[in-house]
N, C-alpha and C. Protein backbone atom coordinates (compact mmCIF):
# COMPACT_ATOMS: atom_id res chain seq x y z
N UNK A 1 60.75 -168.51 0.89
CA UNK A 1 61.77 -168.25 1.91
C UNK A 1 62.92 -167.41 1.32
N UNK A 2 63.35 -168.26 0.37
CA UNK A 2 64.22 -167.13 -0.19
C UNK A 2 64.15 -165.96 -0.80
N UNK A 3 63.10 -165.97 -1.51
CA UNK A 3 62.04 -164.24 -1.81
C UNK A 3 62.30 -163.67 -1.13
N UNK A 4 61.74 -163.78 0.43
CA UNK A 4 61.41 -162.57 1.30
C UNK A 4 63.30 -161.89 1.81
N UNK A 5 64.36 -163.10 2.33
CA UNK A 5 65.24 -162.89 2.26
C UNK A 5 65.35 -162.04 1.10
N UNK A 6 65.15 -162.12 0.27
CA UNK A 6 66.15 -161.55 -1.00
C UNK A 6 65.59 -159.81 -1.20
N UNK A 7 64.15 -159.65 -0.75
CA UNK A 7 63.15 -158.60 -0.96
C UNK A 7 63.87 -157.78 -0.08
N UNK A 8 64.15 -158.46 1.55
CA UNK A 8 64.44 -157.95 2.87
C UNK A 8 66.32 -157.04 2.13
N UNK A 9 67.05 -158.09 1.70
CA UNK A 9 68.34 -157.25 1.46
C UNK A 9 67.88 -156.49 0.30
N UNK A 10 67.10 -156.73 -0.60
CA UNK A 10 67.17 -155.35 -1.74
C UNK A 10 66.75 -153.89 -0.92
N UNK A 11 65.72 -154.74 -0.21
CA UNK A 11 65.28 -153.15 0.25
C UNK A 11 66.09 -152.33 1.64
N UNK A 12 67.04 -153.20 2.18
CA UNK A 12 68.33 -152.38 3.25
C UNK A 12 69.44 -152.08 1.76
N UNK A 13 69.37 -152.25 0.55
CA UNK A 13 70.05 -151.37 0.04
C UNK A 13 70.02 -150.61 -0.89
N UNK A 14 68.16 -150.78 -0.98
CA UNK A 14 67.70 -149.31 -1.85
C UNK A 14 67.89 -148.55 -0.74
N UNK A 15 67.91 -148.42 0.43
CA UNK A 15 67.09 -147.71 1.87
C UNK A 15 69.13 -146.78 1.89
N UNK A 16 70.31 -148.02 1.83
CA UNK A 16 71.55 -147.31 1.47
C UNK A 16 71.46 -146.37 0.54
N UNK A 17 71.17 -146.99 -0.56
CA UNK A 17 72.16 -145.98 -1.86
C UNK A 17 70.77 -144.66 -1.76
N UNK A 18 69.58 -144.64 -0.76
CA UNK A 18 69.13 -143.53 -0.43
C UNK A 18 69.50 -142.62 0.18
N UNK A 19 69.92 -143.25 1.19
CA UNK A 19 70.82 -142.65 2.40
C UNK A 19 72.01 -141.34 1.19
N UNK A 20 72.57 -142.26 0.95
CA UNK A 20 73.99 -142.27 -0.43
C UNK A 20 73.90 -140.83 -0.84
N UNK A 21 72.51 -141.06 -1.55
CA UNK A 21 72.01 -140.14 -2.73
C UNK A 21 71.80 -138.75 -2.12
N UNK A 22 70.55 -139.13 -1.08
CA UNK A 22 70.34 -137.97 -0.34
C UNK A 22 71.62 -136.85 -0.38
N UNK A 23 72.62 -137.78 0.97
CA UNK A 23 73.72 -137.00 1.35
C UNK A 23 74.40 -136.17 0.28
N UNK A 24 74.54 -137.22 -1.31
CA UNK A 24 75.17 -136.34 -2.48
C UNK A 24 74.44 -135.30 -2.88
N UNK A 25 72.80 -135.26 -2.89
CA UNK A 25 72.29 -134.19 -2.83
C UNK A 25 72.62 -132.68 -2.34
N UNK A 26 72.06 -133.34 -1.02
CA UNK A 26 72.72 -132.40 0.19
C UNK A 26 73.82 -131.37 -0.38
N UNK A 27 75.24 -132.47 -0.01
CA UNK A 27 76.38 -131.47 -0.77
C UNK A 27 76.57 -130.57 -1.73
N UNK A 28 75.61 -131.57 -2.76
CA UNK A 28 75.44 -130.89 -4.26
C UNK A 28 75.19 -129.20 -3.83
N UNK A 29 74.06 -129.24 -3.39
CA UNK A 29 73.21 -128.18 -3.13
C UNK A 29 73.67 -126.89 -2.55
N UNK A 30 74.67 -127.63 -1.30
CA UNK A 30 75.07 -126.47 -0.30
C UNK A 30 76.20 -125.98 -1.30
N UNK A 31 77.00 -126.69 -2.34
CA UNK A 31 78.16 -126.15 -2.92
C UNK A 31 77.38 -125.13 -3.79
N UNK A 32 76.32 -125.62 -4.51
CA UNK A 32 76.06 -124.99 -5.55
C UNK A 32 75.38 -123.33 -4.62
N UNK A 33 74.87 -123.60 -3.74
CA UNK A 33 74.25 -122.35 -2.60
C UNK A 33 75.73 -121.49 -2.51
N UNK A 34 76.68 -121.96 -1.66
CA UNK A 34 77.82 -121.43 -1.73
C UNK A 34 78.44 -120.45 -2.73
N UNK A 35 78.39 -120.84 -3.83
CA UNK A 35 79.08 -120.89 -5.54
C UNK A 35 78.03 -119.69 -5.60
N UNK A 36 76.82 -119.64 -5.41
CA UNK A 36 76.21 -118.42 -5.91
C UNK A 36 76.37 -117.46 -5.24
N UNK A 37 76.41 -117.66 -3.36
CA UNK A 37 76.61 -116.87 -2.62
C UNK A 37 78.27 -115.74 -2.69
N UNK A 38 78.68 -116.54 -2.77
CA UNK A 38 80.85 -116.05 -3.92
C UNK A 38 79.99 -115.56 -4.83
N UNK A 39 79.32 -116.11 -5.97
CA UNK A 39 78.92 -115.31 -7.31
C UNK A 39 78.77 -113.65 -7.16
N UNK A 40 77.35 -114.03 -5.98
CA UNK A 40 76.97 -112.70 -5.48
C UNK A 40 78.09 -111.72 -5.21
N UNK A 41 78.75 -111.91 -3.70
CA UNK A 41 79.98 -111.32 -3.80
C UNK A 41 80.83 -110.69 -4.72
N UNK A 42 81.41 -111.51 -5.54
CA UNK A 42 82.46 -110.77 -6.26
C UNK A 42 81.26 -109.97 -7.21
N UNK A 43 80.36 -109.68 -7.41
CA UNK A 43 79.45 -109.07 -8.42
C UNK A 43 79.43 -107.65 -7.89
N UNK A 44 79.37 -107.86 -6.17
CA UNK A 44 79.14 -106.80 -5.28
C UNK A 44 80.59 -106.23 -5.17
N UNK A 45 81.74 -106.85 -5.06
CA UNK A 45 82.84 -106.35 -4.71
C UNK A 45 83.45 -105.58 -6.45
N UNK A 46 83.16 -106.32 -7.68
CA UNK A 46 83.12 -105.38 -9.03
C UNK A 46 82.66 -104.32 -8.69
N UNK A 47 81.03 -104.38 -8.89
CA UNK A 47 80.14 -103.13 -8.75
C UNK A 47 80.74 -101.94 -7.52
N UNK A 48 81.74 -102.14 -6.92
CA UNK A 48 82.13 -101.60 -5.82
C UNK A 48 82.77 -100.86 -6.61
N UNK A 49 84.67 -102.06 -7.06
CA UNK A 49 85.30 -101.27 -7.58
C UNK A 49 85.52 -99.87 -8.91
N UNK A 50 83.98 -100.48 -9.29
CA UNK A 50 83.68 -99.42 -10.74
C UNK A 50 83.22 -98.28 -10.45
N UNK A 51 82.75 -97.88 -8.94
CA UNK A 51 81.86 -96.70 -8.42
C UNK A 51 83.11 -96.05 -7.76
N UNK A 52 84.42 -96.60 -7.12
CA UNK A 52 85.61 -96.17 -6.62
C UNK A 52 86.28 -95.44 -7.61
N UNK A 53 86.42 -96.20 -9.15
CA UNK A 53 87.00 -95.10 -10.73
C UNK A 53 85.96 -94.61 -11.04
């Protein structure tokens, strides 16, 4: 009885800190997408200014 109780809450909060993880993923990802997408940019906006001198 108390097993299955105890199985039942571990696994609503592996099923959380999945949820958790995912989402930090997620973020991780889109910042790091972002961060390259700026990278790109200013690489393009250099390469600009060096063809202007």
């Amino acid at each position: 009885m108390f097993c299955s109780i105890f199985i039942a809450g571990l696994k609503r909060y592996l099923t959380k800190v999945d949820e958790n993880l995912l989402s930090l993923i997620i973020l991780l990802l889109r910042s790091s997408a972002s961060a390259q997408s700026l990278g790109s940019v200013l690489a393009a906006q250099k390469n600009a200014m060096i063809e202007i001198m």
